[in-house]
N, C-alpha and C. Protein backbone atom coordinates (compact mmCIF):
# COMPACT_ATOMS: atom_id res chain seq x y z
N UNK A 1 -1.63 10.74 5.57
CA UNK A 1 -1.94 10.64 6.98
C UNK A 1 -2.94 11.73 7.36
N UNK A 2 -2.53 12.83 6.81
CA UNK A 2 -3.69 14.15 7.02
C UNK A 2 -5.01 13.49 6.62
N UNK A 3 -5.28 13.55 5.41
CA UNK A 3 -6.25 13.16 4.73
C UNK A 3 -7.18 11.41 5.58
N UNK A 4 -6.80 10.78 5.96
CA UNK A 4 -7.01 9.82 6.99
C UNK A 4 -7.77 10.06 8.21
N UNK A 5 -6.68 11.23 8.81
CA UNK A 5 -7.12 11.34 9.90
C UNK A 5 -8.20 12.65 10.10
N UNK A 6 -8.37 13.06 8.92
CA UNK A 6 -9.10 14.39 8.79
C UNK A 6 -11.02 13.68 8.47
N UNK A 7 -10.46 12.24 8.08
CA UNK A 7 -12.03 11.41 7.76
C UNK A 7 -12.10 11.27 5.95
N UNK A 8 -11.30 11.88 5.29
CA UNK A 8 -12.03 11.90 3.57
C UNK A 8 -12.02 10.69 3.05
N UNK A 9 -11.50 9.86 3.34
CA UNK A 9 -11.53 8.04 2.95
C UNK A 9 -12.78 7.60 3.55
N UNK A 10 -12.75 7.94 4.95
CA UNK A 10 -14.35 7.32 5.33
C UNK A 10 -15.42 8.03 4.75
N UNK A 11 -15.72 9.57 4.25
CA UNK A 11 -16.44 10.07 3.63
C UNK A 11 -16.93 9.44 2.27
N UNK A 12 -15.92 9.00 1.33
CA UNK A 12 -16.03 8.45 0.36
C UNK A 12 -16.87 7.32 0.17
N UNK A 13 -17.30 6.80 -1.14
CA UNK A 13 -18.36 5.69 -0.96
C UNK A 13 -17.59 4.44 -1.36
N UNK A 14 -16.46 4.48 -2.06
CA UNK A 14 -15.23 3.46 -2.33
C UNK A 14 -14.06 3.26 -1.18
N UNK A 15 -14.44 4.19 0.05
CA UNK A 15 -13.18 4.34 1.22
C UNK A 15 -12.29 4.22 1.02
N UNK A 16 -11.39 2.99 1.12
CA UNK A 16 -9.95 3.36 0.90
C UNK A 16 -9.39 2.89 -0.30
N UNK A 17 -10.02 2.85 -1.39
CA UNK A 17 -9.69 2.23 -2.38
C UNK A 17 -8.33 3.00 -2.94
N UNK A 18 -8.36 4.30 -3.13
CA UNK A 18 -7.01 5.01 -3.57
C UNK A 18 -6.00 4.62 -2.78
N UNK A 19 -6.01 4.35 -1.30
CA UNK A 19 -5.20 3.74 -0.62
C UNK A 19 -4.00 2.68 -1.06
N UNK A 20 -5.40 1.97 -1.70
CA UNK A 20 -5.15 0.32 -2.13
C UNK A 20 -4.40 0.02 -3.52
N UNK A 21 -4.73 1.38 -4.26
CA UNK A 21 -3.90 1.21 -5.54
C UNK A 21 -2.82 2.34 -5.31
N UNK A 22 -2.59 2.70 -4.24
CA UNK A 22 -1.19 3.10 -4.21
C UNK A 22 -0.19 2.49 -3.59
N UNK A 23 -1.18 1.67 -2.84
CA UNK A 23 -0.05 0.36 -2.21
C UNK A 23 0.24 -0.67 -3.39
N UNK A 24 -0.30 -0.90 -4.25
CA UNK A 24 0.03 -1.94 -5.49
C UNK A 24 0.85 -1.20 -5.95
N UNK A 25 0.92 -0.24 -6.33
CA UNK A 25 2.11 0.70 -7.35
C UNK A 25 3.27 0.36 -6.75
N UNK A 26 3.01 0.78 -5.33
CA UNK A 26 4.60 0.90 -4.36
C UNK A 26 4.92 -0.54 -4.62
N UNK A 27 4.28 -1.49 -4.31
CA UNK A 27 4.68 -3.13 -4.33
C UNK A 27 5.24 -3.35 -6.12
N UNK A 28 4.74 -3.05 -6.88
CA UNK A 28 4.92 -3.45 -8.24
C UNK A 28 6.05 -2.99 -8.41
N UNK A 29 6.31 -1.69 -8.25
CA UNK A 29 7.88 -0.61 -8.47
C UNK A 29 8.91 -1.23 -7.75
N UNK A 30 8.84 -1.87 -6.30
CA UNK A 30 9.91 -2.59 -5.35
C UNK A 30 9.70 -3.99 -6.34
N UNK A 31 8.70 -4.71 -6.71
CA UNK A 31 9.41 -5.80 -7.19
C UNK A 31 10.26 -5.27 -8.90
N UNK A 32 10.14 -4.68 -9.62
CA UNK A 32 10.25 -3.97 -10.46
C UNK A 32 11.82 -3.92 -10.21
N UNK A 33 12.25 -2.94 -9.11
CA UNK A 33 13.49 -2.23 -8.79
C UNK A 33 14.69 -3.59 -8.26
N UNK A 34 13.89 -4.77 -7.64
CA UNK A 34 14.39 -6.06 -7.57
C UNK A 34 14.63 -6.64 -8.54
N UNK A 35 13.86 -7.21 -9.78
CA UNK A 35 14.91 -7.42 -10.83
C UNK A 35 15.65 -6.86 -11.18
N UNK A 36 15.69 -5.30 -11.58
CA UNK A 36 16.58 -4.83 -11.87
C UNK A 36 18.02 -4.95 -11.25
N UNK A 37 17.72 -5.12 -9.96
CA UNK A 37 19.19 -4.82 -9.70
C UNK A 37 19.55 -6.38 -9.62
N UNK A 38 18.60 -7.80 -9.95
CA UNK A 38 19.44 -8.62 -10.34
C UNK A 38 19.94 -8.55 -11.65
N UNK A 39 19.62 -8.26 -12.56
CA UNK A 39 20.10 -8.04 -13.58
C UNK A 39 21.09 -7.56 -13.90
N UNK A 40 21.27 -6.45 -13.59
CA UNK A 40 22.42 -5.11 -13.96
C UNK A 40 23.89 -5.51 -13.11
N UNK A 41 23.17 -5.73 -11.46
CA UNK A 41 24.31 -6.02 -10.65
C UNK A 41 24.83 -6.91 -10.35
N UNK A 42 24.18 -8.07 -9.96
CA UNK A 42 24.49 -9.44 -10.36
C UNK A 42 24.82 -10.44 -11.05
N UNK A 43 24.27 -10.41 -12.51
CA UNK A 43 24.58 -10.83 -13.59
C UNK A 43 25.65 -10.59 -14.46
């Protein structure tokens, strides 16, 4: 949020791209953490 609102994403010539692959990580790890717990707990 600092970093956002301080401008260094708009400075950049890729903008928010680091943004964008840290939102895929977070999404990949939650679907990730969803099988798992069908697996382990459900099954």
């Amino acid at each position: 949020m600092i970093n956002a609102a301080s401008g260094l994403y708009a400075a950049r010539r890729n903008g928010y791209e680091m943004v964008e692959k840290i939102g895929l990580y977070w999404h990949f790890v939650d679907l990730v953490w969803v099988f798992v717990f069908l697996v382990f707990y459900l099954l």
